[in-house]
Protein backbone atom coordinates (compact mmCIF):
# COMPACT_ATOMS: atom_id res chain seq x y z
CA UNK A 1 19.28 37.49 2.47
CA UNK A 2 22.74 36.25 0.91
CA UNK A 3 22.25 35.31 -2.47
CA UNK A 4 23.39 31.75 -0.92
CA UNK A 5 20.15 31.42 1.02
CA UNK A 6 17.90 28.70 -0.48
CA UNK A 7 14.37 29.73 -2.15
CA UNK A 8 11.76 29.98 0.88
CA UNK A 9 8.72 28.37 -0.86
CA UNK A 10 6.30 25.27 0.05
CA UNK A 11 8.59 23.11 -2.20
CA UNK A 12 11.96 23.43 -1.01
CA UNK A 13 10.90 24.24 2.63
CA UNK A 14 10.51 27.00 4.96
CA UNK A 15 12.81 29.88 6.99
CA UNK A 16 12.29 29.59 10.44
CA UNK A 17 11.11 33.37 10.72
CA UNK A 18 8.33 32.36 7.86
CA UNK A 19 7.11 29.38 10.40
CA UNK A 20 7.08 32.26 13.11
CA UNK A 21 4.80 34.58 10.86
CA UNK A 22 2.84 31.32 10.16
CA UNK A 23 1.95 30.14 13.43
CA UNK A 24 1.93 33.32 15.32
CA UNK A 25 5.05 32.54 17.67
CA UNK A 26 8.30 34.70 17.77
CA UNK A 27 11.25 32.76 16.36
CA UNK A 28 13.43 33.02 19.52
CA UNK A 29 10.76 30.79 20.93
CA UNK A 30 10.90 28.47 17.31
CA UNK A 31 14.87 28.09 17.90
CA UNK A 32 14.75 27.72 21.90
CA UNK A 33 12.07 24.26 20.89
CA UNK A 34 14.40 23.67 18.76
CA UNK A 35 17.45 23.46 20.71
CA UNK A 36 15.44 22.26 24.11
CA UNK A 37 13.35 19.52 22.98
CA UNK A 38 14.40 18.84 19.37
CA UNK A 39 11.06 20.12 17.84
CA UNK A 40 12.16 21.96 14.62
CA UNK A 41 13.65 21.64 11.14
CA UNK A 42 14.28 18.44 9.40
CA UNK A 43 16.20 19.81 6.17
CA UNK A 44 19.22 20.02 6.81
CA UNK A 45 21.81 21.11 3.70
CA UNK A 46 25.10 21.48 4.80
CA UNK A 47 26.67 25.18 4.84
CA UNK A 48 22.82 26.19 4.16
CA UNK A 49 20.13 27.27 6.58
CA UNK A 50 17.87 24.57 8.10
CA UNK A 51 14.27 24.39 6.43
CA UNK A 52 10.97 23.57 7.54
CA UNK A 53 8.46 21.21 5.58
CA UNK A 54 5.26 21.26 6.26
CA UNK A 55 5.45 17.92 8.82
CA UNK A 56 7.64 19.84 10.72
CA UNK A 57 4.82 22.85 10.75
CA UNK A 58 2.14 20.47 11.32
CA UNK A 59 4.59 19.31 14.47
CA UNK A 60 4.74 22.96 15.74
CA UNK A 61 1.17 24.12 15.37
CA UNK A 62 0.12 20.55 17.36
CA UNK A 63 2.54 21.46 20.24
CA UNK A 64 1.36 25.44 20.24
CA UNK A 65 -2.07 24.27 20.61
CA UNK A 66 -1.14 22.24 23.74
CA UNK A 67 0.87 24.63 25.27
CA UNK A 68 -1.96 27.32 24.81
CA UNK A 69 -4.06 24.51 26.76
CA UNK A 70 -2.07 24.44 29.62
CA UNK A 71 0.77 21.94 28.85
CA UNK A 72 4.44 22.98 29.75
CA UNK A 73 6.59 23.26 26.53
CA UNK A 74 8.34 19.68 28.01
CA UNK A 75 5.43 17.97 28.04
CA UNK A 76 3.73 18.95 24.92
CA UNK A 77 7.47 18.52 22.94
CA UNK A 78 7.30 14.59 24.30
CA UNK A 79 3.80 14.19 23.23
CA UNK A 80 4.48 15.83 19.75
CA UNK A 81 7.64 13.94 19.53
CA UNK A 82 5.84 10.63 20.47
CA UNK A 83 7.56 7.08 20.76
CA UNK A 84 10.66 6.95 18.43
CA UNK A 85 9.79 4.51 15.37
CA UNK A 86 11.46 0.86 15.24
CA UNK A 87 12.50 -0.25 12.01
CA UNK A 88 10.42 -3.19 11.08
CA UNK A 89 7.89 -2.79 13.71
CA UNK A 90 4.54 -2.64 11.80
CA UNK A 91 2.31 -3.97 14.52
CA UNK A 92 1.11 -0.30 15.62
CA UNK A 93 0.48 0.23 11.64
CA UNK A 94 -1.47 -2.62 11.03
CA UNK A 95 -3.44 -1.60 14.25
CA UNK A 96 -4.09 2.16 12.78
CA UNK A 97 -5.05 0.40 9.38
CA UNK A 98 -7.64 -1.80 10.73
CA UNK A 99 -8.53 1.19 13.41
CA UNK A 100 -9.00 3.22 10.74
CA UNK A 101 -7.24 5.35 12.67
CA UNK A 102 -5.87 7.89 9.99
CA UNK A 103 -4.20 10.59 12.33
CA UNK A 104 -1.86 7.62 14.17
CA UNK A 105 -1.05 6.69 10.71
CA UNK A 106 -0.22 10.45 9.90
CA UNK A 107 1.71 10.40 12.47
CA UNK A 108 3.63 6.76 12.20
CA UNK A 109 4.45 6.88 8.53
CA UNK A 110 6.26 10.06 8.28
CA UNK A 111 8.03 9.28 11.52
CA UNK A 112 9.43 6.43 9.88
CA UNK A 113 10.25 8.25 6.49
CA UNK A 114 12.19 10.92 8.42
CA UNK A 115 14.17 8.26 10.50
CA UNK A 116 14.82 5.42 7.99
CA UNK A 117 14.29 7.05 4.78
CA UNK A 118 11.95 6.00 1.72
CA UNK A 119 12.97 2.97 0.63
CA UNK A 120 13.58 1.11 4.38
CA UNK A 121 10.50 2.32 5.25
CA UNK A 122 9.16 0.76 2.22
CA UNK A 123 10.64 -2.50 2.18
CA UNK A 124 10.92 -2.95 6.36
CA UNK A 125 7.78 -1.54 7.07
CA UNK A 126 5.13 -1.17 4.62
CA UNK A 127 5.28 -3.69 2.07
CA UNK A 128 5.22 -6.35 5.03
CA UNK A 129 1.90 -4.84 6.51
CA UNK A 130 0.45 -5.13 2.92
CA UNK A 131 1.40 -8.82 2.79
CA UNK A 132 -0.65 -9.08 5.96
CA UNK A 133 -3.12 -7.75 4.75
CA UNK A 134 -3.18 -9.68 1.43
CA UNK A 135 -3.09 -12.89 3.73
CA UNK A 136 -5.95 -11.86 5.75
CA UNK A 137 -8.30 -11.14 2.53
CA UNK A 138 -6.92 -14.50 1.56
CA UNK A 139 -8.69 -16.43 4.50
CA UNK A 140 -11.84 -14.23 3.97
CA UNK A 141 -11.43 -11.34 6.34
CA UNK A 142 -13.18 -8.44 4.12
CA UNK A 143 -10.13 -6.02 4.11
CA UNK A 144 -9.87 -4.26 0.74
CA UNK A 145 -10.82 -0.97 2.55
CA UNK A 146 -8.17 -1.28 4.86
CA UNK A 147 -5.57 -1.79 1.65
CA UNK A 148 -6.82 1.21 -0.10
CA UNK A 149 -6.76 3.23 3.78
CA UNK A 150 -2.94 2.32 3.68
CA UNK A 151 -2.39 3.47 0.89
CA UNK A 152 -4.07 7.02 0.39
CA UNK A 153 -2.55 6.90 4.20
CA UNK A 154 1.61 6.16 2.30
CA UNK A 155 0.63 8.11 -0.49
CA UNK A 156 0.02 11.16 2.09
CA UNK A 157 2.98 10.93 4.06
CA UNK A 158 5.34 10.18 0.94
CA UNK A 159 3.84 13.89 -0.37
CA UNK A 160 4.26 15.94 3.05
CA UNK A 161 7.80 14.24 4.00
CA UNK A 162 9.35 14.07 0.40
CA UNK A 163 8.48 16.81 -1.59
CA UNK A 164 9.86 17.33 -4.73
CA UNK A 165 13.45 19.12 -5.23
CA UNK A 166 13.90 22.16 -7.21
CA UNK A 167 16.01 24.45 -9.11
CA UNK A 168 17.97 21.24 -10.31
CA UNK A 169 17.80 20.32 -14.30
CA UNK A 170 18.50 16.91 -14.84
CA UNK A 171 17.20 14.39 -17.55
CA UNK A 172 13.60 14.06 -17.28
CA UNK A 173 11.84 10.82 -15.61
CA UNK A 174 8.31 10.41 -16.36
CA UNK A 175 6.33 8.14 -13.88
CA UNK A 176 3.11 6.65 -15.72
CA UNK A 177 1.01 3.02 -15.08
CA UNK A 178 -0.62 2.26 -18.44
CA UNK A 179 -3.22 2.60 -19.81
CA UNK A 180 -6.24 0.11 -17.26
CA UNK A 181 -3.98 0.26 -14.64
CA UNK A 182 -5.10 1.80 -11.09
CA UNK A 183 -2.26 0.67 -8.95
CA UNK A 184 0.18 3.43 -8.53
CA UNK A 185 1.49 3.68 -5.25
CA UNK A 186 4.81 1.84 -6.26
CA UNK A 187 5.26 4.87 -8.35
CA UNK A 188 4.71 7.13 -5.86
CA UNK A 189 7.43 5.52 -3.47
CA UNK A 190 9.55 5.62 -6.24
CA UNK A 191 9.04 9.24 -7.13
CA UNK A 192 9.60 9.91 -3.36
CA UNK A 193 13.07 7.94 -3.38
CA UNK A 194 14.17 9.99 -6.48
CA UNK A 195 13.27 13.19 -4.08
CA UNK A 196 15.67 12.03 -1.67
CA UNK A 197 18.63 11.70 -4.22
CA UNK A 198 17.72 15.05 -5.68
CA UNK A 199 16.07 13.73 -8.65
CA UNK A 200 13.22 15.10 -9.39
CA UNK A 201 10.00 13.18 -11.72
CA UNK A 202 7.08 13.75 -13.51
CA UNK A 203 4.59 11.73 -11.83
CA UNK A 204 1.65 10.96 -13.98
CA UNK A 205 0.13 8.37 -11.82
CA UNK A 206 -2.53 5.94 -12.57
CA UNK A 207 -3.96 5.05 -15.71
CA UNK A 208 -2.02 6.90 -18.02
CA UNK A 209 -3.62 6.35 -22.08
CA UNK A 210 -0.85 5.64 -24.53
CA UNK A 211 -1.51 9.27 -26.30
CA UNK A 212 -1.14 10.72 -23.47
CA UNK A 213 2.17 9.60 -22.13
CA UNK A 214 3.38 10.01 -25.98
CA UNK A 215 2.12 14.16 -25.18
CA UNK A 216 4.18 13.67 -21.85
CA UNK A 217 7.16 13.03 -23.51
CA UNK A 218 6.67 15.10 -26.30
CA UNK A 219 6.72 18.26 -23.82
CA UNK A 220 10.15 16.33 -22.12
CA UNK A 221 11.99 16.08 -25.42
CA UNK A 222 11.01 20.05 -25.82
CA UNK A 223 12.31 20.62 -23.02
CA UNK A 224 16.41 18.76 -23.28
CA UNK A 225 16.00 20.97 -26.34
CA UNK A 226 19.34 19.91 -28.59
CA UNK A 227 21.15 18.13 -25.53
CA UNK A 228 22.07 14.80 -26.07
CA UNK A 229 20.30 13.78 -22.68
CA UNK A 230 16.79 11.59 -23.51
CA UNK A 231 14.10 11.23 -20.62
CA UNK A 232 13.36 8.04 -18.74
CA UNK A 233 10.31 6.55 -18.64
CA UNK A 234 8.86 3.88 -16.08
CA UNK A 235 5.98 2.01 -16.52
CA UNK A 236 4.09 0.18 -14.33
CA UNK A 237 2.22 -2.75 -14.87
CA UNK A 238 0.57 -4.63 -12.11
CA UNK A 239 -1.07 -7.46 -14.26
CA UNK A 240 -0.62 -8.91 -17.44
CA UNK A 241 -3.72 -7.02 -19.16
CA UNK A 242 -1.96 -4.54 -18.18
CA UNK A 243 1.16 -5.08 -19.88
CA UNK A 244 0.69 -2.96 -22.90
CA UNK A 245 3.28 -3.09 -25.30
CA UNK A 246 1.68 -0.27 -27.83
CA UNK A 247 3.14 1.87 -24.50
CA UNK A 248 6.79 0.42 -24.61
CA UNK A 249 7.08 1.37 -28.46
CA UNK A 250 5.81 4.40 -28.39
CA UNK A 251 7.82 5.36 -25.96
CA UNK A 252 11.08 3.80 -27.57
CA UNK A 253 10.14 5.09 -31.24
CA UNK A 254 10.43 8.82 -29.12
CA UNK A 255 14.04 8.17 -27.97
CA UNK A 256 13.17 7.27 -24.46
CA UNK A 257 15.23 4.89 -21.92
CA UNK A 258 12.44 2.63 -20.83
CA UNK A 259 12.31 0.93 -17.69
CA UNK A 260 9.15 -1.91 -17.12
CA UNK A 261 7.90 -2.39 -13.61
CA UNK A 262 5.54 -4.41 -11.73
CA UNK A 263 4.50 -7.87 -11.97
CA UNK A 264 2.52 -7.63 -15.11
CA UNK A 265 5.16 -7.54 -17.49
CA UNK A 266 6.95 -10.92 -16.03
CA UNK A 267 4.26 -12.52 -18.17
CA UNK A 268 5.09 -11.03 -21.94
CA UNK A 269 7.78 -10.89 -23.82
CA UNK A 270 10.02 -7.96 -22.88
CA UNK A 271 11.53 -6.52 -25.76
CA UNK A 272 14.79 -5.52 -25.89
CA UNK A 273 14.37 -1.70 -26.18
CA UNK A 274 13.12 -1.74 -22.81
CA UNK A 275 14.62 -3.18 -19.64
CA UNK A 276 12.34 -4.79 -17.05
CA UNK A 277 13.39 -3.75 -13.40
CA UNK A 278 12.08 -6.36 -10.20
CA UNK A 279 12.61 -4.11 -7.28
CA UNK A 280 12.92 -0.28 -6.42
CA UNK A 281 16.34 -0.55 -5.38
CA UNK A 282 17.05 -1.79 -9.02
CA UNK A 283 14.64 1.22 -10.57
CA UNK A 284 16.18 3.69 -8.65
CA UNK A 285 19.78 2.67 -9.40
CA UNK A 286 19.30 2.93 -13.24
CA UNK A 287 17.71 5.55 -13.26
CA UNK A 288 20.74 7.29 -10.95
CA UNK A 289 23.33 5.88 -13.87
CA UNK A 290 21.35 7.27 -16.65
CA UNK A 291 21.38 10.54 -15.16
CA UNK A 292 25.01 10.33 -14.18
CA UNK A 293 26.00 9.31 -17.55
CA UNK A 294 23.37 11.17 -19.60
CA UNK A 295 22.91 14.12 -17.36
């Protein structure tokens, strides 16, 4: 292997003769799928070889199990590949939701992640069939399982189609909801669209105690060493209990860039060490400048 060739681990992705020795299938056969019927690598890295994630795997060891049941390679490629996604079309994912059908969700959501990308499939697709679902528990359809389906469901997809990048050093971004609050998924889609830019985040997920974020970023400082790069920090709130502004000083007092999101902070006074972000387009744009200018 050239000393150009990219790591061959579960993070970055996999060489296509390490998917051979997984599934037990030569790798002429891997590459002929792959130039026949389109079944194959979705990293792509320009000048570097093509990578397998673990989607793509699951993909492969579907389509070896129908072909070993009788179906020509053709046939099992098309149903592998199934219908290409539509941007916006969340019918089919409100049906799996309500279904309960996890594996057509497994199926859906990554589809639309690999076609559209994080944030599209975010705003176009997901956060509509939550609003649905909002209005339905709203007019006293008994739903909330369905909400928290969708959401181990995103949460799932986001992990297996956006891992994190490696061998890349820039400033740190720690992901934390304070302390009470359970509602992390926005962090998770936001970790996942920092994957795609090659910016890579400590995700500490859901109710993260104030000591324990200040340990967090005690560890991140250690780790810029005498740079003169800080980390970033985003917190999410999702109601104003919620909203704890211990958090934002103690993170500030440390040297951090803070960054408030969610709806809970719209209803206490922001102060002005911190900088209260109303979208993930926004979030992910500052935290792209800081990088680029800190970095």
């Amino acid at each position: 292997m050239s000393a150009d060739s990219p790591p061959d681990n579960d993070a970055t992705g996999y060489l296509v003769r390490t998917v051979a020795e997984r599934i037990g299938i030569p790798t002429a056969t891997l590459r002929s799928w792959n130039q026949r019927y389109g079944i194959g690598p979705s990293q792509h890295r320009r000048g570097r070889h093509r990578l397998y994630t673990e989607a793509d795997i699951a993909r492969l060891e579907q389509m070896v199990l129908l072909v070993r049941a009788g179906s020509s390679p053709a046939r099992a490629a098309e149903t592998v590949r199934g219908p290409q996604p539509v941007e916006g079309d969340h019918t089919a994912v409100l049906d799996a939701a309500f279904g309960a059908d996890t594996a057509t969700l497994q199926a859906l959501l990554p589809a639309h992640l690999r076609t559209f990308g994080v944030i599209d499939t975010w705003e176009r697709l997901c956060r509509p069939v939550f609003a649905e679902i909002v209005r339905r528990q709203q007019t006293g359809d008994g739903c909330i399982d369905v909400e928290h389906l969708l959401s181990w469901c995103i949460t799932a997809a986001l992990h297996r189609a956006v891992p994190p990048p490696t061998g890349i050093s820039p400033v740190p971004v720690l992901l934390a909801c304070t302390s009470g609050e359970a509602h992390s998924l926005p962090l998770e889609v936001l970790r996942a669209a920092l994957a795609e830019c090659a910016i890579p985040a400590t995700m500490l997920g859901p109710d993260v105690p104030t000591p324990a974020l200040g340990d967090a970023l005690g560890r991140s400082v250690d780790a810029i060493g005498g740079t003169a790069s800080r980390p970033a920090v985003v917190l999410w709130s999702q109601q104003k209990a919620t909203a704890l502004l211990a958090a934002v000083d103690m993170c500030t007092d440390r040297g951090a860039r803070v960054l408030l999101a969610g709806p809970g902070w719209q209803h206490v006074p922001v102060p002005d060490s911190a900088e209260f972000v109303g979208d993930l387009r926004s979030a992910l744009s500052r935290l792209q400048t800081s990088i680029t200018h800190e970095g």
